[in-house]
C-alpha atoms as a PDB file:
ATOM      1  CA  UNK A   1      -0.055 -90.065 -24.416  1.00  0.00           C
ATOM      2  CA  UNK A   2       0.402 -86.419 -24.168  1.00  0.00           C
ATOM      3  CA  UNK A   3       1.566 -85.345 -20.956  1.00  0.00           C
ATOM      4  CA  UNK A   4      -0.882 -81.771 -20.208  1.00  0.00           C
ATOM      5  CA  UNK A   5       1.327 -78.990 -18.069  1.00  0.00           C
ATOM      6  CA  UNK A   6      -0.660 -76.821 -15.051  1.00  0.00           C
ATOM      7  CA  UNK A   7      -1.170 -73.987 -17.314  1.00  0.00           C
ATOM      8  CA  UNK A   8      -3.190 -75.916 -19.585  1.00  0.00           C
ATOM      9  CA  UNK A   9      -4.979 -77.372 -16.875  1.00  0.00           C
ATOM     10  CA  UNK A  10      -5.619 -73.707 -15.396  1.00  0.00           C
ATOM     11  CA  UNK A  11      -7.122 -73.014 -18.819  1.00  0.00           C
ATOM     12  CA  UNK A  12      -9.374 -75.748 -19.720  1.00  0.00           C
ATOM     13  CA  UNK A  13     -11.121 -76.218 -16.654  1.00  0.00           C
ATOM     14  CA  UNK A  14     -11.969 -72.084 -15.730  1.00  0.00           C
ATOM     15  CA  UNK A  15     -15.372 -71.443 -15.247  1.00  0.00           C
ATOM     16  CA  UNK A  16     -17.363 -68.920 -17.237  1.00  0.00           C
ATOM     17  CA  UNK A  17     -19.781 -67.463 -15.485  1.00  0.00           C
ATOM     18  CA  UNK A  18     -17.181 -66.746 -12.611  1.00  0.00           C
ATOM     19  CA  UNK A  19     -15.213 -65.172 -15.236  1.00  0.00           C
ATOM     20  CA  UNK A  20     -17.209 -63.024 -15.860  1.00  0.00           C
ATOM     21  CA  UNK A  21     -18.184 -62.535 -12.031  1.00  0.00           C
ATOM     22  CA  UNK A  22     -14.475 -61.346 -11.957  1.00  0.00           C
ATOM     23  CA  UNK A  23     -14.761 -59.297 -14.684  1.00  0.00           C
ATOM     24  CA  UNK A  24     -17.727 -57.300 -13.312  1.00  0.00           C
ATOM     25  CA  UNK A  25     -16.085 -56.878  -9.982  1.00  0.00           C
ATOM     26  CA  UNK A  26     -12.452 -55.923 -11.187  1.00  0.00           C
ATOM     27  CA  UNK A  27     -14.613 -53.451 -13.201  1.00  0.00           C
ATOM     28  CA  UNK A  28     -16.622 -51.713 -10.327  1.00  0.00           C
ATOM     29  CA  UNK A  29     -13.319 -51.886  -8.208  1.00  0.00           C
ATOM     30  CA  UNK A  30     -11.320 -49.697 -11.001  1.00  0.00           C
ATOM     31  CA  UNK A  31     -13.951 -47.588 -11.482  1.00  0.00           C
ATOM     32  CA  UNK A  32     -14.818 -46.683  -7.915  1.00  0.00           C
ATOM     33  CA  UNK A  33     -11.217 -46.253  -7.374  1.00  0.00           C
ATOM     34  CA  UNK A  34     -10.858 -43.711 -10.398  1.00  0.00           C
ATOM     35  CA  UNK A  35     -13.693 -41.811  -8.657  1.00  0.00           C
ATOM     36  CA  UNK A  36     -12.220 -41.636  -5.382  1.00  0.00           C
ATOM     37  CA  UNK A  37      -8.782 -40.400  -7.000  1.00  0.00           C
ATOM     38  CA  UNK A  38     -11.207 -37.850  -9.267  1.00  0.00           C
ATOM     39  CA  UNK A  39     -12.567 -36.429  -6.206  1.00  0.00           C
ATOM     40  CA  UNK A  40      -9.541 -36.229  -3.842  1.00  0.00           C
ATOM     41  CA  UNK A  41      -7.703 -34.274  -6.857  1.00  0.00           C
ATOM     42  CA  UNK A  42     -10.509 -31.800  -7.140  1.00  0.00           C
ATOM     43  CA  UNK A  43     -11.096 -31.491  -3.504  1.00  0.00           C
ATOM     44  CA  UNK A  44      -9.887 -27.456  -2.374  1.00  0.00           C
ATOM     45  CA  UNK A  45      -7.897 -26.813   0.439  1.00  0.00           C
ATOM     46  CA  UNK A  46      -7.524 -23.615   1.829  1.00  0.00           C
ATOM     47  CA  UNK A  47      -4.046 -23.362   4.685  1.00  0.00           C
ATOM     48  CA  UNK A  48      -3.922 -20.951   7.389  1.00  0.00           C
ATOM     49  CA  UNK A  49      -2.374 -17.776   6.749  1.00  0.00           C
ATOM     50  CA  UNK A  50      -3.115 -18.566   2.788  1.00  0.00           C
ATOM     51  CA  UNK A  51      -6.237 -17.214   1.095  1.00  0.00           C
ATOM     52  CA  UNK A  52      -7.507 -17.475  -2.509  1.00  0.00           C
ATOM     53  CA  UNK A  53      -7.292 -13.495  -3.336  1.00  0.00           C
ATOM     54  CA  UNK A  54      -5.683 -10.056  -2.043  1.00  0.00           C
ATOM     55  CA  UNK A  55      -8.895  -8.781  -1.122  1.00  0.00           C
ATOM     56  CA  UNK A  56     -10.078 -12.193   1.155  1.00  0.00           C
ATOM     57  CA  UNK A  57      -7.056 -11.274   3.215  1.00  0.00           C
ATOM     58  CA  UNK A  58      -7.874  -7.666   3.395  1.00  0.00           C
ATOM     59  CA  UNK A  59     -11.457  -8.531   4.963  1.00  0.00           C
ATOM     60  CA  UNK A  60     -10.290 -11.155   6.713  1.00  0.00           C
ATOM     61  CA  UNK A  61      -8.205  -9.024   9.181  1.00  0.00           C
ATOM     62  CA  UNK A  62     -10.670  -8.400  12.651  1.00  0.00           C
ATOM     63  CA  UNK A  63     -10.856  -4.817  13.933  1.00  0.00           C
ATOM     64  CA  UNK A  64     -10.217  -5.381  17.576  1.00  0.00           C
ATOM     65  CA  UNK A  65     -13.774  -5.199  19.490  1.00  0.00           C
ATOM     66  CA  UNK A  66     -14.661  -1.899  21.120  1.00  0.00           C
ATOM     67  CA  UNK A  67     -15.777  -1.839  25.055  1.00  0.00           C
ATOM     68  CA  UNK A  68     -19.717  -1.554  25.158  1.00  0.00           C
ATOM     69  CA  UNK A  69     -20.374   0.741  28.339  1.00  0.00           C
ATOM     70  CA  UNK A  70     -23.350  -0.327  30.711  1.00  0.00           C
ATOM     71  CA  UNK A  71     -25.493   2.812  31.621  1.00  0.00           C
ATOM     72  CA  UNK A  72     -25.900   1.960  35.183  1.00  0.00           C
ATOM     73  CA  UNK A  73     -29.131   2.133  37.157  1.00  0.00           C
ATOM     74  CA  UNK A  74     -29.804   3.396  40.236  1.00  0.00           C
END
């Protein structure tokens, strides 16, 4: 008699349709994660004190505000 070892065990008695259960979900798990990667590298981030041309940093700067005066009644 033929002694069988685990991995042939293993082998002959997978199921199929979990198989390809597996399949589907290892799928939809690579694929989400390749989207999540896709859209964290294209994501922009801007840093303070950094700005994406000379001219965005020219209009940036605030002109300090200017007192209103109240005409006062009476």
């Amino acid at each position: 008699m033929k002694q069988k070892n685990t991995y042939s065990l293993l082998v002959n008695s997978e199921e199929k349709n979990r198989s390809m259960f597996e399949i589907s979900v290892y799928g939809l798990l690579v694929a989400s994660m390749a989207f999540s990667a896709l859209a964290f590298a294209t994501q922009s981030v801007v840093l303070p004190g950094k700005s994406k041309s000379p001219a965005s940093a020219a209009s940036s700067i605030e002109e300090p505000a200017q007192p209103v005066l109240i005409a006062a009644r009476g």
